[in-house]
Protein backbone atom coordinates (compact mmCIF):
# COMPACT_ATOMS: atom_id res chain seq x y z
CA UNK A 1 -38.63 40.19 -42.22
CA UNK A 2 -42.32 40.79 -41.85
CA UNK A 3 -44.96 43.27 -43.72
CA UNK A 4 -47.05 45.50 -41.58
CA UNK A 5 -50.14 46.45 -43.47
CA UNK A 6 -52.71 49.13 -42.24
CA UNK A 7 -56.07 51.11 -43.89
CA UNK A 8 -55.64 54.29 -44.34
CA UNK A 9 -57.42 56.56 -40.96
CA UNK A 10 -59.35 58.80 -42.76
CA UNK A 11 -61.21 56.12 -45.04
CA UNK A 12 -63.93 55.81 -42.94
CA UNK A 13 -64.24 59.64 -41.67
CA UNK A 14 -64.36 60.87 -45.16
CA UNK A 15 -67.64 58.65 -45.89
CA UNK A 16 -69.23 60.18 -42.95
CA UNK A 17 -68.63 63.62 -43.43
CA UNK A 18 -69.64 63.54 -47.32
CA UNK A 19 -73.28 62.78 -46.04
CA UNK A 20 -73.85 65.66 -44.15
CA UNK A 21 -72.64 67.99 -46.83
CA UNK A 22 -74.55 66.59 -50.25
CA UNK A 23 -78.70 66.96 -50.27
CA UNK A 24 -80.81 64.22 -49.99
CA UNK A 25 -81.12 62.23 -53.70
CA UNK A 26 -77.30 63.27 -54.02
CA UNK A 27 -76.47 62.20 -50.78
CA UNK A 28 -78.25 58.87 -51.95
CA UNK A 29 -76.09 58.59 -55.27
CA UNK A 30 -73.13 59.53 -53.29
CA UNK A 31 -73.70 56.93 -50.67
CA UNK A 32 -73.95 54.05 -53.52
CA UNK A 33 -71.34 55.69 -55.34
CA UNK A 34 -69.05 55.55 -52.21
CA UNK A 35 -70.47 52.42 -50.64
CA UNK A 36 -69.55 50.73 -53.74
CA UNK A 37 -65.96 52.21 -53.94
CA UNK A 38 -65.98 51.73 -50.35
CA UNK A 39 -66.52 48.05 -51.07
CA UNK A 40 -63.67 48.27 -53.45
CA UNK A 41 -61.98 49.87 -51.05
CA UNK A 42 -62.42 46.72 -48.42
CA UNK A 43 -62.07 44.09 -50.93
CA UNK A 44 -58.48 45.67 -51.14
CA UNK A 45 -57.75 45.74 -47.57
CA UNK A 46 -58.68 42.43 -47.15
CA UNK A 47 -56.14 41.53 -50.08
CA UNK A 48 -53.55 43.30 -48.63
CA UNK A 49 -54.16 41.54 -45.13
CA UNK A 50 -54.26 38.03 -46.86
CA UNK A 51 -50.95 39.36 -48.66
CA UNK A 52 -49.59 40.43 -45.16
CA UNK A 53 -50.58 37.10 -43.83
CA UNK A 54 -49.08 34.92 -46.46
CA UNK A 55 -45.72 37.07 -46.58
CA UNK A 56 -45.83 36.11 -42.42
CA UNK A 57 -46.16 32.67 -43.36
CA UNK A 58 -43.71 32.49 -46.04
CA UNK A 59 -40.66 33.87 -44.62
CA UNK A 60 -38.60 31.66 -43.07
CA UNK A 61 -37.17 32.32 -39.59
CA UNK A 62 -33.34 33.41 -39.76
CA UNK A 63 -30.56 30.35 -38.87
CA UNK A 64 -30.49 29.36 -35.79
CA UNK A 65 -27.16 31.05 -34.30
CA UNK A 66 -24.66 27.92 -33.56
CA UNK A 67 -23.24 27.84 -29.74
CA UNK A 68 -20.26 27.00 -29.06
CA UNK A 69 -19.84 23.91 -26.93
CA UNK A 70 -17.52 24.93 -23.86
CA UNK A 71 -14.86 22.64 -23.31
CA UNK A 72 -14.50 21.43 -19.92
CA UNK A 73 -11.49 22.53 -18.14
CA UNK A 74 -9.18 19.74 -17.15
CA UNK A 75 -8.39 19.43 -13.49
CA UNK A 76 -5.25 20.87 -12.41
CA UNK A 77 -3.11 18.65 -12.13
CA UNK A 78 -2.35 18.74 -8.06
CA UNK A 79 -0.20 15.75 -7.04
CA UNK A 80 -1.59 13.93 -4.64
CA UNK A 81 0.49 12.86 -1.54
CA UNK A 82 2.02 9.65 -1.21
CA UNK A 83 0.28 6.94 1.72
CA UNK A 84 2.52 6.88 4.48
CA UNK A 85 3.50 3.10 5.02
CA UNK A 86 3.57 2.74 8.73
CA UNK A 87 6.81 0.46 9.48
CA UNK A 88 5.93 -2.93 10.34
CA UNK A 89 7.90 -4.41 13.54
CA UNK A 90 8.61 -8.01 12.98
CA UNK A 91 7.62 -10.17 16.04
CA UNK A 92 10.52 -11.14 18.26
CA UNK A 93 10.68 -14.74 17.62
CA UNK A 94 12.79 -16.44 20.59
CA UNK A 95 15.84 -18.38 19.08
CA UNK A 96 17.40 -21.63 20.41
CA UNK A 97 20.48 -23.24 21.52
CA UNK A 98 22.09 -26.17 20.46
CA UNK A 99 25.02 -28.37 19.92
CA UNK A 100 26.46 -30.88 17.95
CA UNK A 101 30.13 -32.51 18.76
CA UNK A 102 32.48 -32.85 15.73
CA UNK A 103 35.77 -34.37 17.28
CA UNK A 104 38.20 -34.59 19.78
CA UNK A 105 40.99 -32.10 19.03
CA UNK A 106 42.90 -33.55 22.15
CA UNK A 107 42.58 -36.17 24.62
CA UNK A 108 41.18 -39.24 22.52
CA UNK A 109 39.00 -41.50 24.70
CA UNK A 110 40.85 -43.80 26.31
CA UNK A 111 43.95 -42.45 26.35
CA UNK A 112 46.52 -43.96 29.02
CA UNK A 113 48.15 -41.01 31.05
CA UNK A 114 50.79 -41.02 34.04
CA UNK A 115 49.17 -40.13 37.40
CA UNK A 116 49.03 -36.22 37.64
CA UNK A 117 49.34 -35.63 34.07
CA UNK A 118 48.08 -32.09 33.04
CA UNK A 119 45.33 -32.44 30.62
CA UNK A 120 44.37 -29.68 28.26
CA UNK A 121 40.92 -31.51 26.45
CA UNK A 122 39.46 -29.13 23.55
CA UNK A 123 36.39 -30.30 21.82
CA UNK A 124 35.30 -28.89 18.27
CA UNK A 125 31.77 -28.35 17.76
CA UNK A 126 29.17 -26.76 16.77
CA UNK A 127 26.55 -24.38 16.82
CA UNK A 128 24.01 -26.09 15.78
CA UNK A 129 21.14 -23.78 17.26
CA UNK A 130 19.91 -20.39 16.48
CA UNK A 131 21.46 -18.54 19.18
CA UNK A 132 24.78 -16.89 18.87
CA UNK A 133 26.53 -17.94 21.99
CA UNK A 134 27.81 -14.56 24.11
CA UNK A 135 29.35 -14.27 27.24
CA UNK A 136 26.58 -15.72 29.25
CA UNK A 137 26.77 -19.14 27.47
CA UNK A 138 29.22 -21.71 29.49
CA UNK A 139 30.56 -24.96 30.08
CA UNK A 140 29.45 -26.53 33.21
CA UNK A 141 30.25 -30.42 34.72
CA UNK A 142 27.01 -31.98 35.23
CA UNK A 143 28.62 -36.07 36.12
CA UNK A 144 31.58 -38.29 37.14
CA UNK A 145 34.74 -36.95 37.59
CA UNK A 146 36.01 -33.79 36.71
CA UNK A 147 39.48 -34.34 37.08
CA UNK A 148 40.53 -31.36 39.02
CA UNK A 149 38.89 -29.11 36.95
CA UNK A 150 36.88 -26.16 37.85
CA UNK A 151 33.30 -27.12 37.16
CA UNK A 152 32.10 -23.53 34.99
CA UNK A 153 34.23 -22.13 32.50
CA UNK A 154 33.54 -19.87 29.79
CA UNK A 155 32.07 -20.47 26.58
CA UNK A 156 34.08 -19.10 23.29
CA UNK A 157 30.72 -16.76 21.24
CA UNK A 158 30.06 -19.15 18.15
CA UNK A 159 27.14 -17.62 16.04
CA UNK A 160 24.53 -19.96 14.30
CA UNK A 161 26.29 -23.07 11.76
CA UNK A 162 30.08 -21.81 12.84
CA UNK A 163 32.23 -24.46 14.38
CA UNK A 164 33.87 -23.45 18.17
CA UNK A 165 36.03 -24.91 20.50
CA UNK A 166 35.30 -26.10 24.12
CA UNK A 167 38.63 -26.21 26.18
CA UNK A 168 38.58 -27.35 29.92
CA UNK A 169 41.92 -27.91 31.66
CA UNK A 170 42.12 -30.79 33.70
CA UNK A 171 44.49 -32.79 36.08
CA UNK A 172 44.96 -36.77 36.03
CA UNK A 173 44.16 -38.66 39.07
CA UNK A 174 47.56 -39.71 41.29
CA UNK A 175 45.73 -42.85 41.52
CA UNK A 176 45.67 -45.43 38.83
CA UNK A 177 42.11 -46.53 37.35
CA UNK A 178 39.77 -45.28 34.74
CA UNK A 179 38.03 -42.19 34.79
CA UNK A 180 35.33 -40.42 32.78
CA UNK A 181 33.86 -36.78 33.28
CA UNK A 182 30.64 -35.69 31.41
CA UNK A 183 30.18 -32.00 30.22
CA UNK A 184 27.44 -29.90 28.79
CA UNK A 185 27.10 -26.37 27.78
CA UNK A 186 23.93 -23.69 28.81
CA UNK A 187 22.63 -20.68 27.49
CA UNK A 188 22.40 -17.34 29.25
CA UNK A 189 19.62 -18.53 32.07
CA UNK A 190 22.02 -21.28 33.35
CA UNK A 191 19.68 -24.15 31.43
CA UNK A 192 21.78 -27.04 29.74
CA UNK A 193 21.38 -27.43 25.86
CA UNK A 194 22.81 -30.22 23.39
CA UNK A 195 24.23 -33.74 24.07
CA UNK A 196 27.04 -34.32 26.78
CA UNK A 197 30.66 -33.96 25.91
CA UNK A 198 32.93 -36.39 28.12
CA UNK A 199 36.26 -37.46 28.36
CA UNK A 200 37.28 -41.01 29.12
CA UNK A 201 41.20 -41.56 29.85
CA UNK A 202 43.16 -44.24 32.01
CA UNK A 203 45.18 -43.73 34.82
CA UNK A 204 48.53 -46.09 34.51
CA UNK A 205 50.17 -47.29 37.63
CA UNK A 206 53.40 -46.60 38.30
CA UNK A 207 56.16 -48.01 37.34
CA UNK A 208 58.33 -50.08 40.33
């Protein structure tokens, strides 16, 4: 709060007036008289704007109004869409063929047979490759004698580390001697794979 101090208007009009009305030596005595209330007069008015002044001074400004900090507002919560994972394709990686020979399930090597003795010779094997064998794979005579036999023949489908059967079905020479026929299998582009399978067998003569 603040004091507002202010003289009086008519302080200064009355002194002026009162001259013109009183005679000379009066008018004199008036003018001291007044000039010395006057005085008075401004000695209070100066107190009263020292007062006004000081009062200024001495009252304190009113508290400072607080503000209220805004909290930000949180984001909304929006949820965001997954990456899409583009499928990876694996690289075709080419497989291979191969063989490995367990035993002879008929027809040991050397075996002495009567002249046009019907052979059925099975070999166990197997898969040893990566392939699966399919229709495509087969059996084909690659040297000696194949003892009647046709020289393709299908191959039974054998996938990867399983054990198969070869079976070829053969004739024995009318002739006596030893014979031997060597076998090997190949994959679908007509290429042999794996060791040779064989059979070895001995024709007898005839008896007199």
């Amino acid at each position: 709060m603040r004091i507002r101090c202010k003289l009086h208007p008519n302080l200064s009009a009355s002194i002026f007036n009162g001259w013109q009305s009183l005679p000379a030596n009066q008018a004199l005595q008036t003018v001291k008289y007044r000039a010395t209330a006057g005085a008075r007069w401004w000695g209070i008015a100066l107190l009263a704007v020292y007062f006004c002044a000081a009062c200024g001074a001495a009252v304190p400004a009113g508290p400072a109004t607080p503000t209220t900090p805004v909290a930000a507002s949180p984001a909304a919560n929006v949820p965001t869409a997954a990456p899409t994972v583009q499928p990876t394709v694996a690289a075709a990686v080419a497989c291979g063929d191969d063989v490995e020979f367990v035993s002879d399930l008929t027809v040991p090597d050397f075996s002495k047979v009567a002249p046009g003795t019907a052979l059925n010779k099975q070999w166990q094997v197997r898969n040893s490759g990566t392939c699966a064998w399919g229709p495509q794979h087969r059996v084909i005579f690659v040297d000696g004698n194949n003892l009647g036999a046709t020289v393709e023949h299908a191959l039974y489908p054998a996938l990867p580390g399983t054990l198969a059967v070869v079976n070829v079905s053969m004739v024995a020479p009318a002739a006596a001697g030893d014979y031997e026929g060597y076998w090997r299998l190949s994959d679908a582009k007509g290429e042999p794979f794996g060791s040779r399978l064989y059979i070895k067998i001995t024709v007898a003569a005839p008896q007199p």
